[in-house]
C-alpha atoms as a PDB file:
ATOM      1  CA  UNK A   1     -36.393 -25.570 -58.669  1.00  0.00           C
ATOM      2  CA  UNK A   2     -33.276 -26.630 -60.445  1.00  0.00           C
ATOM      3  CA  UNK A   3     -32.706 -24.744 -64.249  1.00  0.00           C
ATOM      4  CA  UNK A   4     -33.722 -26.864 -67.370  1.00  0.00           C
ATOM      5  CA  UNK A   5     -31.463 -24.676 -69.426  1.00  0.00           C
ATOM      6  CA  UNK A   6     -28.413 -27.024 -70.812  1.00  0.00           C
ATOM      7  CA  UNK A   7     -24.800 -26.263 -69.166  1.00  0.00           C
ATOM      8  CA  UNK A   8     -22.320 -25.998 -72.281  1.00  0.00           C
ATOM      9  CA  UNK A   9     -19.233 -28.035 -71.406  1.00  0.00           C
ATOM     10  CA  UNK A  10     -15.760 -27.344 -72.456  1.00  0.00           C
ATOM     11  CA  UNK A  11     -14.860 -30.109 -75.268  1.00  0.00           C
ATOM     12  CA  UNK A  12     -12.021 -32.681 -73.830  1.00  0.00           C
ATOM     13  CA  UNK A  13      -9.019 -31.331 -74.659  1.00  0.00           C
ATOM     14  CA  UNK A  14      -7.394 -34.102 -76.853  1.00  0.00           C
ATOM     15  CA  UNK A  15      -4.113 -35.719 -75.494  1.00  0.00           C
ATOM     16  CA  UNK A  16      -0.801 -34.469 -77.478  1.00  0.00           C
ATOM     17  CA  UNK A  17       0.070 -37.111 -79.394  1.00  0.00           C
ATOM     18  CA  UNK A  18       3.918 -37.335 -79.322  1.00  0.00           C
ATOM     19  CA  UNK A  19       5.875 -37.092 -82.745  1.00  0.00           C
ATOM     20  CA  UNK A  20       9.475 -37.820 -83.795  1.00  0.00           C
ATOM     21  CA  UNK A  21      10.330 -34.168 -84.233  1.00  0.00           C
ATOM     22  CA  UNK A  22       9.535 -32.217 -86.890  1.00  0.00           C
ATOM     23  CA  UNK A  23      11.908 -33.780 -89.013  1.00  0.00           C
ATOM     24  CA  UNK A  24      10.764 -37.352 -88.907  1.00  0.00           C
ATOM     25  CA  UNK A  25       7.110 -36.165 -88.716  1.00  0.00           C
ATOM     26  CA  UNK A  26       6.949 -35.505 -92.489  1.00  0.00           C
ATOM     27  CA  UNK A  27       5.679 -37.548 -94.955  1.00  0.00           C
ATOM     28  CA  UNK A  28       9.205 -38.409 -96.894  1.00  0.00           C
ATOM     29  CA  UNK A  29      12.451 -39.130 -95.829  1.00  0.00           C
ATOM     30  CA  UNK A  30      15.541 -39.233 -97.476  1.00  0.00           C
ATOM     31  CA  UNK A  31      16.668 -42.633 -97.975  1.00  0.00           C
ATOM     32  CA  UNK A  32      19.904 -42.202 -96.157  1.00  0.00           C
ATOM     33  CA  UNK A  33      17.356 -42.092 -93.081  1.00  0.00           C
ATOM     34  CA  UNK A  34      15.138 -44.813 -93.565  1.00  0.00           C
ATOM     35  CA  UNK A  35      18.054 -46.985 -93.690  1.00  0.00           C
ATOM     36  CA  UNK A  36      19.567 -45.961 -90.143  1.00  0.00           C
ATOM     37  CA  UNK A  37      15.879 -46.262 -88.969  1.00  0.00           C
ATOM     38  CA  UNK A  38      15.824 -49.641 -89.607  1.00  0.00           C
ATOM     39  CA  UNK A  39      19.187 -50.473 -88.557  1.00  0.00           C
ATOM     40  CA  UNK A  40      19.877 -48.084 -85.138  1.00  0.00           C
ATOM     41  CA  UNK A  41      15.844 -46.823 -84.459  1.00  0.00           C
ATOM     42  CA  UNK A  42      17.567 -44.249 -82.588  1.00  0.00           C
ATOM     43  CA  UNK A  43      15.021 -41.045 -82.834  1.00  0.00           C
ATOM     44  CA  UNK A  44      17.885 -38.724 -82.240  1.00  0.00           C
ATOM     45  CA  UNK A  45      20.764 -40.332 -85.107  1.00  0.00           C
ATOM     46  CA  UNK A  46      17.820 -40.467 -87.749  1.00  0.00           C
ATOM     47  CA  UNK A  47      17.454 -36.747 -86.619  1.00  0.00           C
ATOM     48  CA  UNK A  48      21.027 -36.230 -87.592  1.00  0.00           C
ATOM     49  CA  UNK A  49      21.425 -38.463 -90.782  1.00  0.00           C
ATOM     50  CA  UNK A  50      18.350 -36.043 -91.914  1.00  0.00           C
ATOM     51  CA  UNK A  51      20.714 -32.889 -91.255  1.00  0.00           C
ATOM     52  CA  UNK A  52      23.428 -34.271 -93.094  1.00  0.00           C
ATOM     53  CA  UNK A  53      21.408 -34.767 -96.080  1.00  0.00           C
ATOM     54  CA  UNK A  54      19.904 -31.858 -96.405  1.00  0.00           C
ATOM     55  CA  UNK A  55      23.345 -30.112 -95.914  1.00  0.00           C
ATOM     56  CA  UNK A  56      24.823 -32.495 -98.590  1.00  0.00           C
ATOM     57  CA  UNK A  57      21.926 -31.906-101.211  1.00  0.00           C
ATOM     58  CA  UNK A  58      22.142 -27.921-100.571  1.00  0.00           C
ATOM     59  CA  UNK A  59      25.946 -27.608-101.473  1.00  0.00           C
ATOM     60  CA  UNK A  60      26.414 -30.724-103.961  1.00  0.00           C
ATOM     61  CA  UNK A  61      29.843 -29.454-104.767  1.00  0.00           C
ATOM     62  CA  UNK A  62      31.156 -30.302-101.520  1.00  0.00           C
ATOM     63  CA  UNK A  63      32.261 -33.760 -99.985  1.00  0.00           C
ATOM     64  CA  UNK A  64      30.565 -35.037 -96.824  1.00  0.00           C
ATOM     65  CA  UNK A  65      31.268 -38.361 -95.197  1.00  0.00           C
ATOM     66  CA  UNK A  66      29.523 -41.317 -96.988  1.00  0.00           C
ATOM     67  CA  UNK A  67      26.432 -42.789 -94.711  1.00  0.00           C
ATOM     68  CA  UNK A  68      28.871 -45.861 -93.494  1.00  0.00           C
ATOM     69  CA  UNK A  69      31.663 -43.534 -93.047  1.00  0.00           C
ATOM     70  CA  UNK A  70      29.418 -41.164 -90.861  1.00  0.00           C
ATOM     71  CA  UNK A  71      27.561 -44.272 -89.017  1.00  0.00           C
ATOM     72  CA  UNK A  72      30.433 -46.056 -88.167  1.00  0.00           C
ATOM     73  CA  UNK A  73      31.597 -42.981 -86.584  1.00  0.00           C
ATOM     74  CA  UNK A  74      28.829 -42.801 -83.650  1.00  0.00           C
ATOM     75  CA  UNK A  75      29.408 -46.875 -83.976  1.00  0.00           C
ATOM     76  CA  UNK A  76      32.644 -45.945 -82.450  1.00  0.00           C
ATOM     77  CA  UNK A  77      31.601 -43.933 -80.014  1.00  0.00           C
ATOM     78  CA  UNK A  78      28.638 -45.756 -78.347  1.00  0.00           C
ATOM     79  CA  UNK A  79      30.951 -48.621 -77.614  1.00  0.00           C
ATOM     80  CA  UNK A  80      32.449 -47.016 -75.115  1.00  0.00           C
ATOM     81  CA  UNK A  81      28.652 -46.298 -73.448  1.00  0.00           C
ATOM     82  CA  UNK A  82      26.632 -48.823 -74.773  1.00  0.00           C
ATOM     83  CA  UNK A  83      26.604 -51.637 -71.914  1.00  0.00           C
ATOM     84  CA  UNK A  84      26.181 -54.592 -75.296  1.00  0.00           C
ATOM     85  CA  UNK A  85      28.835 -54.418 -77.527  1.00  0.00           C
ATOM     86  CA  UNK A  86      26.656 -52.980 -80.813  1.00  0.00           C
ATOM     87  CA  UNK A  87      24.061 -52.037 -79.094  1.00  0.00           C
ATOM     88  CA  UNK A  88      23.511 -48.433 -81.418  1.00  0.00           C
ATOM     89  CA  UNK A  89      22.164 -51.034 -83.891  1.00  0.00           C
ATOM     90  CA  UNK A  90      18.670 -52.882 -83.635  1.00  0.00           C
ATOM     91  CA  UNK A  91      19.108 -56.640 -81.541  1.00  0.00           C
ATOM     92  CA  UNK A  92      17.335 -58.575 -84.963  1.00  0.00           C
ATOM     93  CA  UNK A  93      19.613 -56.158 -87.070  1.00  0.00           C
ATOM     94  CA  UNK A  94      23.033 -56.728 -85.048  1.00  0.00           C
ATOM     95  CA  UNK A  95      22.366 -61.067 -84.434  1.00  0.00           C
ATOM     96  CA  UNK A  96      25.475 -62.309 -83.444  1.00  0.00           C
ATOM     97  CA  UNK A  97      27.814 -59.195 -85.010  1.00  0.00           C
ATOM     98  CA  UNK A  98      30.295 -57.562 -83.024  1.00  0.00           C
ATOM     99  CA  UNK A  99      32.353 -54.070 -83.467  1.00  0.00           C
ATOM    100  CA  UNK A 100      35.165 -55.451 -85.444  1.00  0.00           C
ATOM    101  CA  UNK A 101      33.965 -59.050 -86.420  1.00  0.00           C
ATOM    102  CA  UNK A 102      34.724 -59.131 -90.245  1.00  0.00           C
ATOM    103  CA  UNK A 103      33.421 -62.228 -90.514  1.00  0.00           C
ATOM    104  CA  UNK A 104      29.712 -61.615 -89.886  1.00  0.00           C
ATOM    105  CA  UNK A 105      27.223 -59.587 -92.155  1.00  0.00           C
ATOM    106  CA  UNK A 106      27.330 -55.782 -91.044  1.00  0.00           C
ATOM    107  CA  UNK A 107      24.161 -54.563 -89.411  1.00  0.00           C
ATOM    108  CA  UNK A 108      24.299 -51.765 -92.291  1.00  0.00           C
ATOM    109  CA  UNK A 109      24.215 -54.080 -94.865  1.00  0.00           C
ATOM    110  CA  UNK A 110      21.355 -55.739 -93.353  1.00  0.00           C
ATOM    111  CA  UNK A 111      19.371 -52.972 -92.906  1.00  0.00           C
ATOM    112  CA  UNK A 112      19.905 -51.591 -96.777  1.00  0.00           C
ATOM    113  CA  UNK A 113      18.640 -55.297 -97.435  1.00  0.00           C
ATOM    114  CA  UNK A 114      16.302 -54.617 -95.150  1.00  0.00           C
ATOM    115  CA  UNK A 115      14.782 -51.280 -96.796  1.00  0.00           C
ATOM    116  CA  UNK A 116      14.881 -52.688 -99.622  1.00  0.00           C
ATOM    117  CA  UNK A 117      12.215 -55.313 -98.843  1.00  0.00           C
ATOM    118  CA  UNK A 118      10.357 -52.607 -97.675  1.00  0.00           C
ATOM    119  CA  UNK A 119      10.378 -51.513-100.566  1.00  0.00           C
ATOM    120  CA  UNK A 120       9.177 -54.076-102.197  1.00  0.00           C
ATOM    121  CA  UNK A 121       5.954 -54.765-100.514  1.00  0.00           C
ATOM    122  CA  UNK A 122       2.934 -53.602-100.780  1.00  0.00           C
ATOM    123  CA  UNK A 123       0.613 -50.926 -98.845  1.00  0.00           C
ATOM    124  CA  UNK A 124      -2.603 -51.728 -97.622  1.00  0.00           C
ATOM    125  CA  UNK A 125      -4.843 -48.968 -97.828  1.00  0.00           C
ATOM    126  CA  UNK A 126      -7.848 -47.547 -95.813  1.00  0.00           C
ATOM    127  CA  UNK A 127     -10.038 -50.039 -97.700  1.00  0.00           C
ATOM    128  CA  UNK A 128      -7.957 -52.572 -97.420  1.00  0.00           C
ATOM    129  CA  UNK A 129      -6.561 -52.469-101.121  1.00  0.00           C
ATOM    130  CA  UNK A 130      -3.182 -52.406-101.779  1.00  0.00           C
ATOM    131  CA  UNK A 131      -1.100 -49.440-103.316  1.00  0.00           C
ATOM    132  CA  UNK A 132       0.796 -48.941-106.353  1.00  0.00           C
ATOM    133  CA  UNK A 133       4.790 -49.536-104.590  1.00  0.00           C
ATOM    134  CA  UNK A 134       5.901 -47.630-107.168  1.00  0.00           C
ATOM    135  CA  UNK A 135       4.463 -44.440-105.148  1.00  0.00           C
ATOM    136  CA  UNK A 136       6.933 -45.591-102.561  1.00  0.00           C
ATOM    137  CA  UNK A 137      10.014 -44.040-103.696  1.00  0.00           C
ATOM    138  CA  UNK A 138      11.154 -41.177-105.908  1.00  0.00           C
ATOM    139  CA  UNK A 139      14.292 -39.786-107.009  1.00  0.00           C
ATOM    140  CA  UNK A 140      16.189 -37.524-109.329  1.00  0.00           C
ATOM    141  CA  UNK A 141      17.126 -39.024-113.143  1.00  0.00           C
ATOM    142  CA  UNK A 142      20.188 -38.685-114.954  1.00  0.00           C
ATOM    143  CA  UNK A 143      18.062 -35.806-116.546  1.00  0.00           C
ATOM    144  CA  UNK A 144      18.034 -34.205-113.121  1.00  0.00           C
ATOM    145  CA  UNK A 145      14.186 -34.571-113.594  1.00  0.00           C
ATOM    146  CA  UNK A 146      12.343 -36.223-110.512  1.00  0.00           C
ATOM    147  CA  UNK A 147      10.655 -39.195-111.104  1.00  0.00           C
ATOM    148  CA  UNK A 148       9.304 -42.625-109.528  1.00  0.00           C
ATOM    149  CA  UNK A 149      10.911 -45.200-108.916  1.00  0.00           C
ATOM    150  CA  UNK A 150       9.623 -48.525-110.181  1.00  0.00           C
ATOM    151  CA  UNK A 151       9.267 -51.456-107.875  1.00  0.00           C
ATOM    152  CA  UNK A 152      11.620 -53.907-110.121  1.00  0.00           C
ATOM    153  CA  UNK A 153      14.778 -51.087-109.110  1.00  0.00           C
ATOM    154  CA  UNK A 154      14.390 -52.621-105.182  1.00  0.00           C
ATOM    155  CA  UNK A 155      14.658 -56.091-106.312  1.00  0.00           C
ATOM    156  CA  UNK A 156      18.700 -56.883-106.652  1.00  0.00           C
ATOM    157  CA  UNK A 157      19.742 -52.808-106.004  1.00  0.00           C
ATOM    158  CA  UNK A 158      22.930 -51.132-106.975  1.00  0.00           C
ATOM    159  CA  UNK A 159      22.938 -48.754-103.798  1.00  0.00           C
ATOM    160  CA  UNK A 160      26.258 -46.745-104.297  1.00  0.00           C
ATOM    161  CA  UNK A 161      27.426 -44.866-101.182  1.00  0.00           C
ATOM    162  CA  UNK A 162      28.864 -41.182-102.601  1.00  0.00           C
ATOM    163  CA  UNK A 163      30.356 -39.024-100.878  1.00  0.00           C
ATOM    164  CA  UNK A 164      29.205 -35.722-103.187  1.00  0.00           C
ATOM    165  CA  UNK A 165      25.305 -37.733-104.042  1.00  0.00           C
ATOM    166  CA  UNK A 166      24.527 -39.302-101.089  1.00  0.00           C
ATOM    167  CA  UNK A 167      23.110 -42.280-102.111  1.00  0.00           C
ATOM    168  CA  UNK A 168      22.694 -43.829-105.700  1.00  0.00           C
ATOM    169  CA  UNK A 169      20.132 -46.298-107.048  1.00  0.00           C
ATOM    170  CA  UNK A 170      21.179 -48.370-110.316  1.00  0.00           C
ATOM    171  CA  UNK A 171      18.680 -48.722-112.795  1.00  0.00           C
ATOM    172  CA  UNK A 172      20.577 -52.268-113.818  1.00  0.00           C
ATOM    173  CA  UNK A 173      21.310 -50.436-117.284  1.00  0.00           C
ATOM    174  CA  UNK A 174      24.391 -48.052-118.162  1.00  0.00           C
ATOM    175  CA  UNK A 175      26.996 -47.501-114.778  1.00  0.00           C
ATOM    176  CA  UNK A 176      25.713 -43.755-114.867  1.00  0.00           C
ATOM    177  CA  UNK A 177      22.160 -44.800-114.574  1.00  0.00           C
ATOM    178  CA  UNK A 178      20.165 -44.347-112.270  1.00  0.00           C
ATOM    179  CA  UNK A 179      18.044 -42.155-109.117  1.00  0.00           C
ATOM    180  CA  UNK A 180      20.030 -39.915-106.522  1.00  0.00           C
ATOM    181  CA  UNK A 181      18.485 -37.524-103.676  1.00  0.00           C
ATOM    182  CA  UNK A 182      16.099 -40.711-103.031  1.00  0.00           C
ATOM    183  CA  UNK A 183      13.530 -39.642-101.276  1.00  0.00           C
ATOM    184  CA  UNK A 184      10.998 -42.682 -99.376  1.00  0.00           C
ATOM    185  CA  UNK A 185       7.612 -42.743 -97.933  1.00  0.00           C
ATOM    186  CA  UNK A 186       7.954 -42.608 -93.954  1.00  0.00           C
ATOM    187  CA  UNK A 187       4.804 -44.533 -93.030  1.00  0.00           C
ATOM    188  CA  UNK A 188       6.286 -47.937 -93.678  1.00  0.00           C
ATOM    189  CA  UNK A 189       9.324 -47.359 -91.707  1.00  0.00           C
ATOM    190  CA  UNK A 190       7.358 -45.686 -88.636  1.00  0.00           C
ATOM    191  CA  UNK A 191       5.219 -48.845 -88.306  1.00  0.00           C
ATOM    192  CA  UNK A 192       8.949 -50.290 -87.022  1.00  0.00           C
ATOM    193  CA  UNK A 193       9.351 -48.018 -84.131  1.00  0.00           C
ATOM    194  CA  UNK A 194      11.622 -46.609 -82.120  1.00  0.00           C
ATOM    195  CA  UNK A 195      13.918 -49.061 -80.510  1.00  0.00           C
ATOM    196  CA  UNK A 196      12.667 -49.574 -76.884  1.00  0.00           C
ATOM    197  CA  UNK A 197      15.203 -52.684 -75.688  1.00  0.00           C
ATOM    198  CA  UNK A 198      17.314 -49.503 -74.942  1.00  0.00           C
ATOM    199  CA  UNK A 199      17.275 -45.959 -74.310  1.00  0.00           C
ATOM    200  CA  UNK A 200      18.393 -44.303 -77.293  1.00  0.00           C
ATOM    201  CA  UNK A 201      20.504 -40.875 -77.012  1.00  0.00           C
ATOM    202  CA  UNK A 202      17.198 -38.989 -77.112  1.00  0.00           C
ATOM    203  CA  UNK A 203      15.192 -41.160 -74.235  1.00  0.00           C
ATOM    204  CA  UNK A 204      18.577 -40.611 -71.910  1.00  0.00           C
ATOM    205  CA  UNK A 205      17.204 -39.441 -68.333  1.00  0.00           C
ATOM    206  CA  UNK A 206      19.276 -36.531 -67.297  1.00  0.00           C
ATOM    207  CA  UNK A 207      19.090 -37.680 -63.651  1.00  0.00           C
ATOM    208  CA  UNK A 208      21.789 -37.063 -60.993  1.00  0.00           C
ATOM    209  CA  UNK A 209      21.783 -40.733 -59.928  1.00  0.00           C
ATOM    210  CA  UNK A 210      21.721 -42.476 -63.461  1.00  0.00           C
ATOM    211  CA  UNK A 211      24.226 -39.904 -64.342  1.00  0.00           C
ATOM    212  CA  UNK A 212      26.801 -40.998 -61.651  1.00  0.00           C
ATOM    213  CA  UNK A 213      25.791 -44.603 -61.891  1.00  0.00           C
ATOM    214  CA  UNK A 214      27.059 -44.391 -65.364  1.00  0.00           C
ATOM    215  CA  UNK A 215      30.031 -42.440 -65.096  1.00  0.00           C
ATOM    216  CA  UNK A 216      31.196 -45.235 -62.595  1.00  0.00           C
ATOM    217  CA  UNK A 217      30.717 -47.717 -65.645  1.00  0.00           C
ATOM    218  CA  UNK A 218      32.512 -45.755 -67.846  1.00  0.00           C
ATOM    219  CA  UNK A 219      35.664 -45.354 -65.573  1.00  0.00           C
ATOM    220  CA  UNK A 220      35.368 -49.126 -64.681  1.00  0.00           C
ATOM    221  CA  UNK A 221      35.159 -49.971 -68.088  1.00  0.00           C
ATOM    222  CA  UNK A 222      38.412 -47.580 -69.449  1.00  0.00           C
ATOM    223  CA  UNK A 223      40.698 -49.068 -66.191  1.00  0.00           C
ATOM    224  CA  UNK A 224      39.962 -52.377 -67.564  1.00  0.00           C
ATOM    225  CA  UNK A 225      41.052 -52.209 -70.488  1.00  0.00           C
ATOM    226  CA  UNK A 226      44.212 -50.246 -69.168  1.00  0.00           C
ATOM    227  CA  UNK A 227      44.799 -52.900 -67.419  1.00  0.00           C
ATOM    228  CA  UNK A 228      44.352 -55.666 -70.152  1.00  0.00           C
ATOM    229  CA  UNK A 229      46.541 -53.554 -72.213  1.00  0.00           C
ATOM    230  CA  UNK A 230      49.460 -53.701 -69.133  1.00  0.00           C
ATOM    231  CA  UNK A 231      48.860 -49.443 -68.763  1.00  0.00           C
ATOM    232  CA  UNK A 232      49.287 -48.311 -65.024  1.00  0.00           C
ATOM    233  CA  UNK A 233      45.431 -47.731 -63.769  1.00  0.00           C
ATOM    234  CA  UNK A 234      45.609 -44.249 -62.431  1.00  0.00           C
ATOM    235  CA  UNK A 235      43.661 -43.564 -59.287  1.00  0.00           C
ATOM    236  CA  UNK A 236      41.139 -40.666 -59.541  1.00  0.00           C
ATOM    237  CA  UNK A 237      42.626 -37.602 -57.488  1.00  0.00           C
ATOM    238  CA  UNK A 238      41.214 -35.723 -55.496  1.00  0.00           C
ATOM    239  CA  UNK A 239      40.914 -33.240 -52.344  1.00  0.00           C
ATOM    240  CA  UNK A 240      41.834 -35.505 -49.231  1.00  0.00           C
ATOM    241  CA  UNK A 241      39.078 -36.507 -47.062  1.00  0.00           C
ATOM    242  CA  UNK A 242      38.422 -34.030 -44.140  1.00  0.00           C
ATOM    243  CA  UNK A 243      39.840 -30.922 -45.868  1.00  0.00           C
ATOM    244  CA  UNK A 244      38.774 -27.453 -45.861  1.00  0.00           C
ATOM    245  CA  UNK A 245      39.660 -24.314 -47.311  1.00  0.00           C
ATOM    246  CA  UNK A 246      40.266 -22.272 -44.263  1.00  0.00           C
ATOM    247  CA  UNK A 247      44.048 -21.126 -43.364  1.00  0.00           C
ATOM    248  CA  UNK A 248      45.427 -22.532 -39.874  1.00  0.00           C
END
């Protein structure tokens, strides 16, 4: 006769939801952040923007590269791994810029415009009401006292790009007026996403194949432009085939 007496069962273990890191998991970010967020949505440059401001604020005596200084650096770089020319920055962000085109907007500027609209709008709430924006953004005064920042600030803003304060909101008043070590609320810029038309530095599969596919790339890509540039394209050297390392 089978037992009546209930079987406890193990609760379902609940799937690990993935995070950004425990950086980008918190609830603020710095501003500096938020705004290579929207422009790159690479998880692992956001990661490192966030470094570099918390460096800068802990020794504010010292000079670190301004954001476009330091962005324009990896900018640089991924052009020679990127397969799209500007592909570090977001597709909508980038439109029809180049690296080098002076003539069209900058994908930074965009994406400061960008945050700002953010910004701007409003929150909807569990209920479905919508929050005070105000709540959205907070900073440190002239005073050095931390405060909100009001929702009018994000309408036409000053953003200065210091080297020594990272950067600085105008309040539209005196030139020294004004909100440094801006600090944002995350959830509005999460809702964006990662950038998934391309694997970012921190998706990159570590596999032998991909590896050498893109190592091939790379060299095709640097004799090309050797050869645009009339340089002699040297021919990788090697061992020749069918040799060994024993004596005869």
């Amino acid at each position: 006769m089978p037992s009546t007496n209930p079987i406890a069962k193990r609760p379902a273990k609940k799937a690990k939801k993935r995070g950004l890191g425990p950086l980008l998991d918190r609830e603020w970010w710095p501003l500096e952040v938020a705004i290579v967020w929207v422009a790159t949505g690479d998880v692992e440059l956001c990661t490192l923007a966030f470094q570099l401001v918390v460096e800068r604020r802990s020794n504010p005596a010292s000079k670190f590269p301004s954001l476009a200084m330091w962005l324009m650096t990896y900018e640089g770089r991924a052009t020679l791994y990127e397969a799209a020319p500007g592909a570090i920055y977001r597709k909508r962000i980038r439109g029809d810029w180049k690296p080098g085109d002076r003539a069209s907007v900058h994908p930074l500027d965009s994406a400061i415009a960008e945050t700002a609209t953010i910004l701007r709008a409003h929150l909807r709430g569990r209920r479905g009401r919508a929050r005070d924006t105000r709540r959205l953004a907070r900073g440190k005064n002239d005073d050095g006292q931390v405060s909100w920042i009001p929702t009018r600030a994000w309408s036409n803003p000053a953003l200065v790009d210091h080297r020594k304060r990272g950067m600085i909101l105008g309040a539209g008043g005196p030139q020294d007026a004004g909100w440094s070590e801006i600090d944002v609320l995350s959830e509005p810029f999460k809702v964006l996403g990662a950038d998934r038309g391309r694997q970012t530095i921190a998706q990159r599969q570590d596999l032998l194949a991909v590896a050498k596919k893109n190592n091939e790339r790379v060299r095709a890509k640097l004799a090309k432009r050797d050869e645009l540039a009339g340089r002699v394209v040297k021919k990788p050297r090697g061992r020749p085939k069918g040799s060994t390392n024993v004596r005869h």
